[in-house]
PDB file of N, CA and C in Angstrom:
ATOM      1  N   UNK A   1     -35.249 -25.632 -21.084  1.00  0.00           N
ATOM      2  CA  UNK A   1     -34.067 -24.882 -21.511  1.00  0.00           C
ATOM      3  C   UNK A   1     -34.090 -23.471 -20.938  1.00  0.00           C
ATOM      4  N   UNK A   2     -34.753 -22.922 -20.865  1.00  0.00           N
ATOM      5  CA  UNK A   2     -35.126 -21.546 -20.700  1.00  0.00           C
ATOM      6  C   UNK A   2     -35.219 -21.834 -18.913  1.00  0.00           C
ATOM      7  N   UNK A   3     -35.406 -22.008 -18.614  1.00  0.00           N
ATOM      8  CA  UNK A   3     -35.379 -22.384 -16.696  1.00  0.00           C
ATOM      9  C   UNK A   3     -33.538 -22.835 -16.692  1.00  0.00           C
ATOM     10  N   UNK A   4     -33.247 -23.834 -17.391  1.00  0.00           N
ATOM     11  CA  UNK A   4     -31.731 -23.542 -16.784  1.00  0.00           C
ATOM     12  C   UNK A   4     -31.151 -22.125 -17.433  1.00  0.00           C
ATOM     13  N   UNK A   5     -31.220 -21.673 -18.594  1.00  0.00           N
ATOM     14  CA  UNK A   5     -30.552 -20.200 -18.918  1.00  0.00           C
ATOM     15  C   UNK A   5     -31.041 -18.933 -17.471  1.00  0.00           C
ATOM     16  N   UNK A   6     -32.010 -19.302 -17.432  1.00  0.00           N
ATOM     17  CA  UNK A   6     -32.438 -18.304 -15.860  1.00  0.00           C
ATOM     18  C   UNK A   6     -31.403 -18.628 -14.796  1.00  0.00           C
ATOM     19  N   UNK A   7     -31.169 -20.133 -14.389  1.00  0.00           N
ATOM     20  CA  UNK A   7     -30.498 -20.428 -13.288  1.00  0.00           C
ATOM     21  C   UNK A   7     -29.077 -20.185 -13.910  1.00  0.00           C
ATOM     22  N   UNK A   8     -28.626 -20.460 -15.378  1.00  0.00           N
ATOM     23  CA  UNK A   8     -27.589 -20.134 -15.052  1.00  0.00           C
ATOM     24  C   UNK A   8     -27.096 -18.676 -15.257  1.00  0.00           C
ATOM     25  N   UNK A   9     -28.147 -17.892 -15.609  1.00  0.00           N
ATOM     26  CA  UNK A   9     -27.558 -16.201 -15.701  1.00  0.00           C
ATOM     27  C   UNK A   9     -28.133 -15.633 -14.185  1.00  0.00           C
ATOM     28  N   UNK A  10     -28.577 -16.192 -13.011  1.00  0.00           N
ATOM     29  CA  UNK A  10     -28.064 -16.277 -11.792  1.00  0.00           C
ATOM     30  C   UNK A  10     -27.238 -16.589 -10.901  1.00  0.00           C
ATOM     31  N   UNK A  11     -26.551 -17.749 -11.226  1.00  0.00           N
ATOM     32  CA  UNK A  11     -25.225 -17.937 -10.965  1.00  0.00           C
ATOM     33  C   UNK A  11     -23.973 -17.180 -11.414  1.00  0.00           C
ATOM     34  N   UNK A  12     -24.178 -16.529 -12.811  1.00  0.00           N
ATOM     35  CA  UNK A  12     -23.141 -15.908 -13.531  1.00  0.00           C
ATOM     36  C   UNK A  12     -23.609 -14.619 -12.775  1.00  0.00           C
ATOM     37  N   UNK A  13     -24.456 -13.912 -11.983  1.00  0.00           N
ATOM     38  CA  UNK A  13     -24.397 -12.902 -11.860  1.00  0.00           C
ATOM     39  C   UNK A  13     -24.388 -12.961 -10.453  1.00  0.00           C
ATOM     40  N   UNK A  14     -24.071 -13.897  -9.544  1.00  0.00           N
ATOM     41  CA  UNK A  14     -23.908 -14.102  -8.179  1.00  0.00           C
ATOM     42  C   UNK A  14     -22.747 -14.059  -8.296  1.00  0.00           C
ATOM     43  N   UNK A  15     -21.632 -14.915  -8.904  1.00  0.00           N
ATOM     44  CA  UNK A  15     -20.452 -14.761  -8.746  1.00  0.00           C
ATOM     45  C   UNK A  15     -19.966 -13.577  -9.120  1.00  0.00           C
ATOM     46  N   UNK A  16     -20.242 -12.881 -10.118  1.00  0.00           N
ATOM     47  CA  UNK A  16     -20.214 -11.240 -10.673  1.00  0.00           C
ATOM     48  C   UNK A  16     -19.924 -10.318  -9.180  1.00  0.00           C
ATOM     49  N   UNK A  17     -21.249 -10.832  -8.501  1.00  0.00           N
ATOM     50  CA  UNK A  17     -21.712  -9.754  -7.649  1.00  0.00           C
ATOM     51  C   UNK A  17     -20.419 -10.079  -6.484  1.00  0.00           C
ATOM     52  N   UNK A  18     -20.373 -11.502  -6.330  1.00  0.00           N
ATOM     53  CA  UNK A  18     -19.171 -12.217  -5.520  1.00  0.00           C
ATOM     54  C   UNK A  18     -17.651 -11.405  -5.438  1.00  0.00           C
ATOM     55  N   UNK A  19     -17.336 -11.579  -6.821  1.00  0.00           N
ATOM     56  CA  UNK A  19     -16.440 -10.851  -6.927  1.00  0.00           C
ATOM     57  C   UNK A  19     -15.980  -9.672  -6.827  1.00  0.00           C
ATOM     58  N   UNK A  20     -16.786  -8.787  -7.420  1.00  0.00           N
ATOM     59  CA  UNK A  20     -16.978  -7.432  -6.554  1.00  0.00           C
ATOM     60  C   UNK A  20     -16.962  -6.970  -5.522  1.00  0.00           C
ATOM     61  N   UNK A  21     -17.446  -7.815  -4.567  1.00  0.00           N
ATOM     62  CA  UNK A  21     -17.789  -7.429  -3.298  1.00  0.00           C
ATOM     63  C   UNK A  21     -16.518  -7.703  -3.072  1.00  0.00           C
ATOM     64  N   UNK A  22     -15.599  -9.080  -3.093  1.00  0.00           N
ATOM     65  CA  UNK A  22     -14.203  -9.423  -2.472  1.00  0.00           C
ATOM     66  C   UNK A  22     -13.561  -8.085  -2.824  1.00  0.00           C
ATOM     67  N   UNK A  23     -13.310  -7.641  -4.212  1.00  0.00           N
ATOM     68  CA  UNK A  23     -12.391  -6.795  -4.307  1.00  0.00           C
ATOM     69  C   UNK A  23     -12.679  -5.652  -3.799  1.00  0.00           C
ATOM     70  N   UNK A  24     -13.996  -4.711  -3.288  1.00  0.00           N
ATOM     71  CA  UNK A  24     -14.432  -3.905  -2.378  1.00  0.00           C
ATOM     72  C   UNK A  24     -13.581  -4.528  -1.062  1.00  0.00           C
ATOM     73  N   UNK A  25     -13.647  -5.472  -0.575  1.00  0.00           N
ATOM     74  CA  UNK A  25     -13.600  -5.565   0.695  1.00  0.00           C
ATOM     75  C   UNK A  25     -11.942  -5.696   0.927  1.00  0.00           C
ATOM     76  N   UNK A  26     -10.995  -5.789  -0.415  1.00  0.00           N
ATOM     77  CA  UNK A  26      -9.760  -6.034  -0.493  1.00  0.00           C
ATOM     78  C   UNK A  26      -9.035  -4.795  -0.622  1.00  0.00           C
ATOM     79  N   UNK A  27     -10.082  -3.774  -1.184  1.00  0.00           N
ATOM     80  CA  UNK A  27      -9.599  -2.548  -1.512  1.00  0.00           C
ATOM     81  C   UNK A  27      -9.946  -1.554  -0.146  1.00  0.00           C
ATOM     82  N   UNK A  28     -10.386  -2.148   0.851  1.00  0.00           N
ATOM     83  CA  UNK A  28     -11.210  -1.362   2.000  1.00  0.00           C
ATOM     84  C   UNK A  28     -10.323  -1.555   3.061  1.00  0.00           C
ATOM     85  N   UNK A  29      -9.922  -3.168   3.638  1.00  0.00           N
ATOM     86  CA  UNK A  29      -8.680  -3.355   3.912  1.00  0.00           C
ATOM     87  C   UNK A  29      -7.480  -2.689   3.612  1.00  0.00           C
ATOM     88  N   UNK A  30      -7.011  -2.449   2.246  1.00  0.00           N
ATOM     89  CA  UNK A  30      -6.061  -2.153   2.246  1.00  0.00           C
ATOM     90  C   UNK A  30      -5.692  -0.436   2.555  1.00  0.00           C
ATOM     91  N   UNK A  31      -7.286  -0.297   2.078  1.00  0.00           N
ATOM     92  CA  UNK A  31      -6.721   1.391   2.561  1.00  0.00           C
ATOM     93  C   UNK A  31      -6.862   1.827   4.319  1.00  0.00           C
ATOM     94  N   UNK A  32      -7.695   1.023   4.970  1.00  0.00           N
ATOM     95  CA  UNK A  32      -7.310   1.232   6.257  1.00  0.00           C
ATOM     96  C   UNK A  32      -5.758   0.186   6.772  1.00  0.00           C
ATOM     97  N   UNK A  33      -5.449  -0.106   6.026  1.00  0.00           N
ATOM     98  CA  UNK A  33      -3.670  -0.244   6.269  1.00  0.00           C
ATOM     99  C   UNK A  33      -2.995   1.021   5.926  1.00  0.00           C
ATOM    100  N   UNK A  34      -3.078   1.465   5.026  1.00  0.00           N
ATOM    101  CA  UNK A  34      -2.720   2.550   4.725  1.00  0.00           C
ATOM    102  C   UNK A  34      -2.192   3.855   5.324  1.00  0.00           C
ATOM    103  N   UNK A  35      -4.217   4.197   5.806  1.00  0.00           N
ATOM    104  CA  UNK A  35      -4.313   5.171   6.455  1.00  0.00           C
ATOM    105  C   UNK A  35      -3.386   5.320   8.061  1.00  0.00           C
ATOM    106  N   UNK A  36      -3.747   3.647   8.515  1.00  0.00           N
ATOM    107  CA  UNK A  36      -2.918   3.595   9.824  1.00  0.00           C
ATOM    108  C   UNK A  36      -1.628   3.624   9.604  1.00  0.00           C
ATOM    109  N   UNK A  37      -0.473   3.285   8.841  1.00  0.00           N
ATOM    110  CA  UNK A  37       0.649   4.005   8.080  1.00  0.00           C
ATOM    111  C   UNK A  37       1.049   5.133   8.306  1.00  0.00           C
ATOM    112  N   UNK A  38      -0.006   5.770   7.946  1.00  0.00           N
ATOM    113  CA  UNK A  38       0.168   7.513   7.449  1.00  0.00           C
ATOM    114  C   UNK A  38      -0.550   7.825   8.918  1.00  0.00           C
ATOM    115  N   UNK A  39      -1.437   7.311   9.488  1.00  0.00           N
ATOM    116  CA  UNK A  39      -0.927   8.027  10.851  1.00  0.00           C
ATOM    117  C   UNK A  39      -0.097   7.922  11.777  1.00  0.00           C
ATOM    118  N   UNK A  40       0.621   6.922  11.454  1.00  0.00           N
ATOM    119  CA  UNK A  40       1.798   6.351  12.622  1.00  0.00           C
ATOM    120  C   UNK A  40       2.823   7.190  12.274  1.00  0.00           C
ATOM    121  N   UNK A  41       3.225   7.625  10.967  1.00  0.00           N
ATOM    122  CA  UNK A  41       4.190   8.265  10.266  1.00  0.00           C
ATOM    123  C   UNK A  41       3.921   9.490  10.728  1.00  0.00           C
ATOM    124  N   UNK A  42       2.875  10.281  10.325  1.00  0.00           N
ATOM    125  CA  UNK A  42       2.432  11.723  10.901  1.00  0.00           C
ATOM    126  C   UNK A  42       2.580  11.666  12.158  1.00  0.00           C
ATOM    127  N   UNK A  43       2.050  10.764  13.236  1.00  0.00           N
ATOM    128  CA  UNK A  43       2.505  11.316  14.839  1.00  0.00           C
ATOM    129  C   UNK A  43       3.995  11.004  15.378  1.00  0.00           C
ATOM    130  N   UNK A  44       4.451  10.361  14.474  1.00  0.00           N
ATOM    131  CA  UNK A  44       5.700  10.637  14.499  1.00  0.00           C
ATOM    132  C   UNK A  44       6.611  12.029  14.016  1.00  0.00           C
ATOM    133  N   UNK A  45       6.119  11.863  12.957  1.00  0.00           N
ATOM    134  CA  UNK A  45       6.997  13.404  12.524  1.00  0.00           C
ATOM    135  C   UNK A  45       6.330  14.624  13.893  1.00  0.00           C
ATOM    136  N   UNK A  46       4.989  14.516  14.160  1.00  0.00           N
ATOM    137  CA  UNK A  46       4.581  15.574  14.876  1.00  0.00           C
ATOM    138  C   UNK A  46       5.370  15.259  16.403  1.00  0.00           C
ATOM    139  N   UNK A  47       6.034  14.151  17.084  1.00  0.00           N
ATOM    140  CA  UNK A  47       6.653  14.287  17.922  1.00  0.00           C
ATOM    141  C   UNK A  47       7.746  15.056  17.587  1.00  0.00           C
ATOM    142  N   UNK A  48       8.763  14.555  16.158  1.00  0.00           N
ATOM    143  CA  UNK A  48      10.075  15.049  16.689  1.00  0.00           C
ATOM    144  C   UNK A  48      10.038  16.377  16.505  1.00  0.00           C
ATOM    145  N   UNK A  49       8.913  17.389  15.795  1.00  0.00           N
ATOM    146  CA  UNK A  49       8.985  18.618  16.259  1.00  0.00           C
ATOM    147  C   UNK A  49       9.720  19.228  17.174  1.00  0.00           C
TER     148      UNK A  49
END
């Protein structure tokens, strides 16, 4: 009993860790969308100067 509670509070904390990481990597994505946005927008405004 105690050997599967180990395996399974490793699994519960792999997917933990799983998930985290996706939404890091969803939130990392999205801000280099962002940023490229806001620089396309800025060298624009800095042309029509």
């Amino acid at each position: 009993m105690s050997n599967s509670r180990i395996v399974h509070d490793f699994i519960a904390h792999e997917n933990l860790w799983m998930r985290g990481f996706n939404s890091l990597t969803f939130w990392a994505r999205n801000m280099q969308y962002l940023n490229s946005r806001w620089m396309l927008k800025f060298s624009w405004l800095r042309n029509m100067q």
